[in-house]
Protein backbone atom coordinates (compact mmCIF):
# COMPACT_ATOMS: atom_id res chain seq x y z
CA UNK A 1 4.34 -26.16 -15.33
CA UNK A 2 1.71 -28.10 -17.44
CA UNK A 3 -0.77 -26.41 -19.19
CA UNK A 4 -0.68 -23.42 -16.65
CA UNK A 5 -1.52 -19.95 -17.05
CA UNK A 6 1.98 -18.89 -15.73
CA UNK A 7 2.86 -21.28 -18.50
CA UNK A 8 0.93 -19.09 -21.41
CA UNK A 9 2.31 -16.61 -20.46
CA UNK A 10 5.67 -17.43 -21.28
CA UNK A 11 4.57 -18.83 -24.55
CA UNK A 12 3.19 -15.72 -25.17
CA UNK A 13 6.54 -14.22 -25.61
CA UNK A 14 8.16 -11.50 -24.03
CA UNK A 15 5.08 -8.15 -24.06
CA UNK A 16 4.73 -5.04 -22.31
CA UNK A 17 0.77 -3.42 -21.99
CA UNK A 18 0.79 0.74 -20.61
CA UNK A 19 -3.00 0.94 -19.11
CA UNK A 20 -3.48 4.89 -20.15
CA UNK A 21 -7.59 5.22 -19.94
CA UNK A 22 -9.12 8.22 -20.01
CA UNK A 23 -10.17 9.32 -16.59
CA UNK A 24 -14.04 9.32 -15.52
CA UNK A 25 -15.80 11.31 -13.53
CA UNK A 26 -15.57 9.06 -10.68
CA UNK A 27 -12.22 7.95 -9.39
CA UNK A 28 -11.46 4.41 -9.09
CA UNK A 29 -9.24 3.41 -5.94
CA UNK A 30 -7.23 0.50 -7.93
CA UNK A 31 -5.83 0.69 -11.40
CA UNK A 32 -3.15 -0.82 -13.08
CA UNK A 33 -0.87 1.02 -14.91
CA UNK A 34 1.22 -1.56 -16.78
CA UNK A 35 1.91 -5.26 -17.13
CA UNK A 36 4.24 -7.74 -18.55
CA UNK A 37 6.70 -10.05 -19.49
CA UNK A 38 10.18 -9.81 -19.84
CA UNK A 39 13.76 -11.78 -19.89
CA UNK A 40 16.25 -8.86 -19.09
CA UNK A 41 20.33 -9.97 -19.98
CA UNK A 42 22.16 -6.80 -19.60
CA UNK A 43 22.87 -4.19 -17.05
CA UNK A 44 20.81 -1.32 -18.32
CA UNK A 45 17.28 -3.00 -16.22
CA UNK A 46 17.89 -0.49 -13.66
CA UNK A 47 14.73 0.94 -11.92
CA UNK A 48 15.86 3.76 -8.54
CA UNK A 49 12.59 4.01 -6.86
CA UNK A 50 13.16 8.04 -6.15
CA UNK A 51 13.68 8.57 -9.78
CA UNK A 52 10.26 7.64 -10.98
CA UNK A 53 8.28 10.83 -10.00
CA UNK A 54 6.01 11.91 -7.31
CA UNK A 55 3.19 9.86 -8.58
CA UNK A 56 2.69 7.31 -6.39
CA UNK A 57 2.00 3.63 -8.02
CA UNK A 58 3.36 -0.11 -7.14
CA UNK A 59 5.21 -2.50 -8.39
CA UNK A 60 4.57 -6.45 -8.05
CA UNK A 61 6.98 -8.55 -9.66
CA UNK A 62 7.48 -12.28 -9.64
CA UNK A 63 10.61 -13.87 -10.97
CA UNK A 64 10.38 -17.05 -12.82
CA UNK A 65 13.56 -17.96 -13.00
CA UNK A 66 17.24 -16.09 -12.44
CA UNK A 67 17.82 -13.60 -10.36
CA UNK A 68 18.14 -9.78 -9.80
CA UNK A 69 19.20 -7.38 -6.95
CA UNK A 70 17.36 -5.16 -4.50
CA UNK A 71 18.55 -2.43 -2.20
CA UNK A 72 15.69 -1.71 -0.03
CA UNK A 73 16.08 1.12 2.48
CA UNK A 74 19.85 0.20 3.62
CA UNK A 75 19.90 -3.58 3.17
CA UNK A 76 20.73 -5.58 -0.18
CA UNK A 77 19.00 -8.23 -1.22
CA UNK A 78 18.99 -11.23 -3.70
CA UNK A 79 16.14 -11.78 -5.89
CA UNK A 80 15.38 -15.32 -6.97
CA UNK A 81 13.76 -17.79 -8.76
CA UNK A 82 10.31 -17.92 -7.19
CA UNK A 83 10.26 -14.66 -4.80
CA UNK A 84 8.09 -12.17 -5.89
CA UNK A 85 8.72 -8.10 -5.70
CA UNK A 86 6.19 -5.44 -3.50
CA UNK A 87 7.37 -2.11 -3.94
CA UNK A 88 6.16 1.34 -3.59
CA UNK A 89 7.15 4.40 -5.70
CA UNK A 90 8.38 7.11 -4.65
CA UNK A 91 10.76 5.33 -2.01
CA UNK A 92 14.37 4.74 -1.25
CA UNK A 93 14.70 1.49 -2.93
CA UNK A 94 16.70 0.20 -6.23
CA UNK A 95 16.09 -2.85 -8.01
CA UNK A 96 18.40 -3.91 -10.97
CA UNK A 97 20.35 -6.45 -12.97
CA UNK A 98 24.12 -7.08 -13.04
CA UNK A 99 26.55 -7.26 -15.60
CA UNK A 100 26.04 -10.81 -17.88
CA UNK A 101 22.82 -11.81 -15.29
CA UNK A 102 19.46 -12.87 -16.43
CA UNK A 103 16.21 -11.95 -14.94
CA UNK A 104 12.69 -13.43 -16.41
CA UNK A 105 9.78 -11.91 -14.88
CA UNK A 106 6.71 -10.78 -15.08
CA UNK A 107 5.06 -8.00 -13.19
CA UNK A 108 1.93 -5.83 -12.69
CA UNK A 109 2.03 -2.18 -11.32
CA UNK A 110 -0.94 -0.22 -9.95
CA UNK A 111 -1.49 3.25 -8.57
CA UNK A 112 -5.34 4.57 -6.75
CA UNK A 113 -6.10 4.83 -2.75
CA UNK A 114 -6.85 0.98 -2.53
CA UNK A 115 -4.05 -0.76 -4.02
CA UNK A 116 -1.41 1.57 -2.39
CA UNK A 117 -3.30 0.83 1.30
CA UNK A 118 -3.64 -2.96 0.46
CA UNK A 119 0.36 -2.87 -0.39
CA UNK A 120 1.41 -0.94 2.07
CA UNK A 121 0.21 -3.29 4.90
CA UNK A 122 1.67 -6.18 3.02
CA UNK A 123 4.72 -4.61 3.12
CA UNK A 124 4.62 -3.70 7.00
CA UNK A 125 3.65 -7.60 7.15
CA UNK A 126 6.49 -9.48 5.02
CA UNK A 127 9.02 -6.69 3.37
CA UNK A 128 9.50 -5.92 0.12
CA UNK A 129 10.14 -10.04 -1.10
CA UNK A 130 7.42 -12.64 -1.08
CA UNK A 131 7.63 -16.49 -1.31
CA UNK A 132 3.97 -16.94 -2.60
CA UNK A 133 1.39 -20.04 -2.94
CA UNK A 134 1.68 -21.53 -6.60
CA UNK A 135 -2.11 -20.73 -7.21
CA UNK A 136 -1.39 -17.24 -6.13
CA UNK A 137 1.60 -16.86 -8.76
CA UNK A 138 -0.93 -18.32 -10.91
CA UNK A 139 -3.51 -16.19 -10.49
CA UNK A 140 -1.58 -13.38 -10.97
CA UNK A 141 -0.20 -14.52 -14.32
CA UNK A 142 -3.96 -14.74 -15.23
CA UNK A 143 -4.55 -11.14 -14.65
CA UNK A 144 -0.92 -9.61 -16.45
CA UNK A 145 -2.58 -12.02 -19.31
CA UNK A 146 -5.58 -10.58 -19.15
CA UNK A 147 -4.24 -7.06 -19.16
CA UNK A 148 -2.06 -7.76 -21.99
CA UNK A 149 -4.81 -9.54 -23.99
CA UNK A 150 -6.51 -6.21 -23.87
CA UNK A 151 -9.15 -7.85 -21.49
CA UNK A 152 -8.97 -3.78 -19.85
CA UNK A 153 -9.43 -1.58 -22.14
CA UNK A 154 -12.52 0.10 -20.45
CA UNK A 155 -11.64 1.79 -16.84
CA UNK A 156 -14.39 -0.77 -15.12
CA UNK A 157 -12.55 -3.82 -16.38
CA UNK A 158 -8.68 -2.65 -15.91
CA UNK A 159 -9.32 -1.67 -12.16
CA UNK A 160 -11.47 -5.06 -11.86
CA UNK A 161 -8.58 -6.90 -12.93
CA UNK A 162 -6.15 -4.98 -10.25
CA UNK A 163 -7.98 -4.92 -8.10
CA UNK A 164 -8.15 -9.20 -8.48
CA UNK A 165 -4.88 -8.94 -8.15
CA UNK A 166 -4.41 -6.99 -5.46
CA UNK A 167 -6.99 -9.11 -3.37
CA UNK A 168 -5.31 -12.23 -4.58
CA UNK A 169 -2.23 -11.34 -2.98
CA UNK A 170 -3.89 -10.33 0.05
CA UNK A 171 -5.59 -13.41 0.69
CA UNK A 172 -2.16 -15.41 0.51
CA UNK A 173 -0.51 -13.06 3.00
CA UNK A 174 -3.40 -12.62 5.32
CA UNK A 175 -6.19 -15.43 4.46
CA UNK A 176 -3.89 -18.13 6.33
CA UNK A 177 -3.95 -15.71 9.21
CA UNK A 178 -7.84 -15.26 10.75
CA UNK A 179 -8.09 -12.76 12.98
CA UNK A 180 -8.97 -15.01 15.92
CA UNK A 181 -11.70 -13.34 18.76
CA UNK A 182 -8.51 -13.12 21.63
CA UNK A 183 -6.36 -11.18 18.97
CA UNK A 184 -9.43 -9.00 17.69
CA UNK A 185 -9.82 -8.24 21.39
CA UNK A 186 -6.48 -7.38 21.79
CA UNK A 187 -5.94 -5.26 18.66
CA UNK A 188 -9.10 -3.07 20.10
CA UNK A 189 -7.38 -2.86 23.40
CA UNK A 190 -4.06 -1.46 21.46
CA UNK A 191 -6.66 1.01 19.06
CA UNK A 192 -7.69 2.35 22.94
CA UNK A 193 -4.47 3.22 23.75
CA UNK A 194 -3.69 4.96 20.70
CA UNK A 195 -6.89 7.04 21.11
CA UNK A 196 -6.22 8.10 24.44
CA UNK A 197 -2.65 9.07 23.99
CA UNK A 198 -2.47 10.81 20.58
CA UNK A 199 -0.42 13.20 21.85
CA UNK A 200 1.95 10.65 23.15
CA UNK A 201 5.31 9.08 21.16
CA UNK A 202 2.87 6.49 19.51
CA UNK A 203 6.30 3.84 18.14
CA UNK A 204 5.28 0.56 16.76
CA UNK A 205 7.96 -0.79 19.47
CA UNK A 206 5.38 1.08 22.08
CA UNK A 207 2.14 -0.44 20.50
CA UNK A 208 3.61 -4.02 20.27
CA UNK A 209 4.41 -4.12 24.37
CA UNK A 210 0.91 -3.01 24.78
CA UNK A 211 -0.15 -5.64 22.72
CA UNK A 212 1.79 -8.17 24.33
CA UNK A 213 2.92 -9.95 21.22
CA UNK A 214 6.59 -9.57 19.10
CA UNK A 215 6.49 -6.12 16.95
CA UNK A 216 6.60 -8.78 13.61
CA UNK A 217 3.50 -10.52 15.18
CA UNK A 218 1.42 -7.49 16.09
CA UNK A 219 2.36 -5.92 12.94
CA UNK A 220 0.67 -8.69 10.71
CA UNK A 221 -2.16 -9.28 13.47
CA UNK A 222 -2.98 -5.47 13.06
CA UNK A 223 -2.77 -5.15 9.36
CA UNK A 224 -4.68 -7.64 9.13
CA UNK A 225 -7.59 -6.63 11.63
CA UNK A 226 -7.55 -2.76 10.75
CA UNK A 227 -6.52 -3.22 6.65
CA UNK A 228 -2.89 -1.13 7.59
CA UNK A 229 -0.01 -0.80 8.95
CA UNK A 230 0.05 0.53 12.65
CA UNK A 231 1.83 3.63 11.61
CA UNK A 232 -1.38 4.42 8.86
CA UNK A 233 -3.36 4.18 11.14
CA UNK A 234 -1.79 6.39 14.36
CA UNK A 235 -1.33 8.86 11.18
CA UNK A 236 -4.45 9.12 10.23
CA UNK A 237 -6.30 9.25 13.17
CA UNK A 238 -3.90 12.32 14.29
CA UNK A 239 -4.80 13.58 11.31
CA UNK A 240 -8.39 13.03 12.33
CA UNK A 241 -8.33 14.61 15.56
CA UNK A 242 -6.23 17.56 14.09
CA UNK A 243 -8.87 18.74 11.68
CA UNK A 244 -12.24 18.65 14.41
CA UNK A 245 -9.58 20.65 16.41
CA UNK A 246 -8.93 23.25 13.72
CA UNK A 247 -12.60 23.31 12.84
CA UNK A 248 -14.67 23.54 16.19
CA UNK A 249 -11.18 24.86 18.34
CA UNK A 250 -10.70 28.73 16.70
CA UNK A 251 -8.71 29.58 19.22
CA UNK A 252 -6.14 27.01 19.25
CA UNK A 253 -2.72 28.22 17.10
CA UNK A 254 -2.08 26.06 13.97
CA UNK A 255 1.31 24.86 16.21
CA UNK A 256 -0.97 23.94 19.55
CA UNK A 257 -3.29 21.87 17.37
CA UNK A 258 0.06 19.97 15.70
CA UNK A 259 1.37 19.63 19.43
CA UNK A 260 -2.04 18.50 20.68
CA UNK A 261 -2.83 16.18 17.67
CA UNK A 262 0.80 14.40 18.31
CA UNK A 263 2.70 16.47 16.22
CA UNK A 264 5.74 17.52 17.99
CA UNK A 265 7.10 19.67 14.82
CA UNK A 266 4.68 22.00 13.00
CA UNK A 267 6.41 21.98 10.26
CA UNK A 268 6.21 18.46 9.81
CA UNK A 269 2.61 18.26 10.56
CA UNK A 270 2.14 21.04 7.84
CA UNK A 271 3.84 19.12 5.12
CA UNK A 272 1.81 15.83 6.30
CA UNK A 273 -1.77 17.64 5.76
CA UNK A 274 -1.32 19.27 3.12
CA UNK A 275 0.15 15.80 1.77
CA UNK A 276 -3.53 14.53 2.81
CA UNK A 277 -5.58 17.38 2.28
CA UNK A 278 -4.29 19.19 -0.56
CA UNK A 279 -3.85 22.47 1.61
CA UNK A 280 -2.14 23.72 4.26
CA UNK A 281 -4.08 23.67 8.38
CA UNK A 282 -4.45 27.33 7.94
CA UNK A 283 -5.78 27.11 4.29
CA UNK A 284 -8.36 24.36 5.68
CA UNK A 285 -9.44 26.06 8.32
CA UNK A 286 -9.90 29.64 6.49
CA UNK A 287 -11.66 28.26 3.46
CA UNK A 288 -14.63 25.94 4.77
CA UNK A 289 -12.80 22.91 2.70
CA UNK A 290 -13.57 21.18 5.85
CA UNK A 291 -16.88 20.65 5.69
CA UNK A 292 -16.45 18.21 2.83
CA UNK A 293 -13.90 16.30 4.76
CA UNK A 294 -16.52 16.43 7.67
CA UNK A 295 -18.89 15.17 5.99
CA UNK A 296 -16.31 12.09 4.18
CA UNK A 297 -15.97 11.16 8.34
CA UNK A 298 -19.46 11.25 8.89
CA UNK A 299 -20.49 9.27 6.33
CA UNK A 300 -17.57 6.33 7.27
CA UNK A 301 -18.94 6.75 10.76
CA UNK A 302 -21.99 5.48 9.57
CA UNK A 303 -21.14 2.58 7.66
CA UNK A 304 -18.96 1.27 10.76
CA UNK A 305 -22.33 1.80 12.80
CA UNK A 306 -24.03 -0.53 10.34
CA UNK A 307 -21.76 -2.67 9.55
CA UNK A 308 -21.52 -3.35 13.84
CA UNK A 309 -25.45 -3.56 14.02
């Protein structure tokens, strides 16, 4: 381990650092919420990832050396020495240590719009356990250090530092992975098809065939092309298409404009915009909150015209 930062660390001695800033005016898409390092011996390191509120955050975790468990979804999982932790709370997952184990670790968590996008495709790309480069591991030792050295205590600083992290990780999964010019062509043939049938079943099974490459392949190829998962983005562009509709399309019913937008249960499609929106289709389209949200489109519109030009 020589003089490394990972090595510090350790020498450092076990630490835990809660990032509680006072909010600005201005949001900031990635923040970290805490950081640390631990050695964990006993059965009550127990962390259920539905019993952690409705707040949503990550959790990025790499074990130095022993070993703990994850049940992710359905499937159980060993943790070891050298495999690294993505999770997102709230979700059906538990990670936890067993009776006489040890588990040393250390581990960053983050919440904001940024890091939980950035994760999330990760996650569609490799699952919930990483085998990452050494300079990776290292680099994210250098930011829990950081963060415990109090190198965050203003808002700029702490999300700087996440967001570091957050980009460091990214680059390992994705940076040995260009987007070549055949794939990029292919990924905008596949973002064609979902635009002209989002009323259609949209699976990733579906989008994969169209793609003409394994569902693991396309999945990484598209996450890394687009910046998420293909499910994101099918979401969010029915999302898209569902709020023009119940803004310039009066006389469509809340349920045709869920049926029309690829929403085959209104109900469902309810809970999902309000989930986005912070208000029900009804509430949006009765209140004029959609002219901010017009406006949000517009102005990403025009940065993707730029950026093109």
């Amino acid at each position: 381990m020589g003089n490394s930062v990972l090595k510090r660390l350790i020498e450092n001695g076990p630490a835990m650092k809660t990032v509680s800033l006072p909010r600005g005016r201005q949001s900031l898409h990635t923040m970290p919420t805490s950081t640390g390092y631990e050695i964990r011996t006993d059965a009550s390191y127990d962390w259920d990832g539905r019993k952690r509120g409705q707040t949503p955050f990550t959790v990025l975790q790499h074990t130095i050396s022993g070993a703990g468990n994850l049940r992710y979804e359905s499937r159980n999982h060993r943790v070891r020495e050298g495999e690294t932790l993505l999770l997102l709370v709230p979700h059906n997952h538990r990670y936890w240590l067993e009776q006489n184990g040890r588990w040393e670790f250390f581990w960053i968590s983050m919440n904001g719009e940024e890091a939980l996008r950035i994760h999330k495709a990760i996650l569609s790309t490799t699952g919930p356990i990483l085998n990452l480069k050494p300079e990776t591991i290292e680099h994210l030792a250098d930011c829990s250090l950081r963060l415990i050295s109090g190198g965050g205590e203003a808002p700029g600083s702490a999300s700087a530092i996440a967001y570091e992290a957050a980009m460091a990780l990214y680059d390992d999964v994705f940076g040995a992975h260009p987007i070549f010019s055949q794939e990029y062509r292919t990924m905008q043939h596949v973002i064609q098809h979902i635009m002209a049938n989002l009323e259609h079943p949209l699976p990733v099974e579906k989008l994969a065939e169209v793609s003409g490459l394994s569902r693991a392949h396309f999945s990484r190829v598209f996450a890394a092309s687009e910046g998420m998962p293909p499910a994101e983005f099918v979401l969010r562009k029915r999302l898209q298409r569902a709020t023009k509709l119940l803004t310039k399309a009066a006389h469509l019913s809340v349920k045709e404009v869920s049926i029309m937008s690829g929403f085959e249960d209104p109900n469902y499609f309810a809970k999902v915009f309000r989930r986005y929106f912070g208000a029900s289709p009804t509430e949006f389209r009765t209140t004029g909150m959609y002219s901010s949200v017009a406006a949000k489109n517009q102005e990403a519109a025009n940065l993707a015209r730029a950026e093109n030009e």
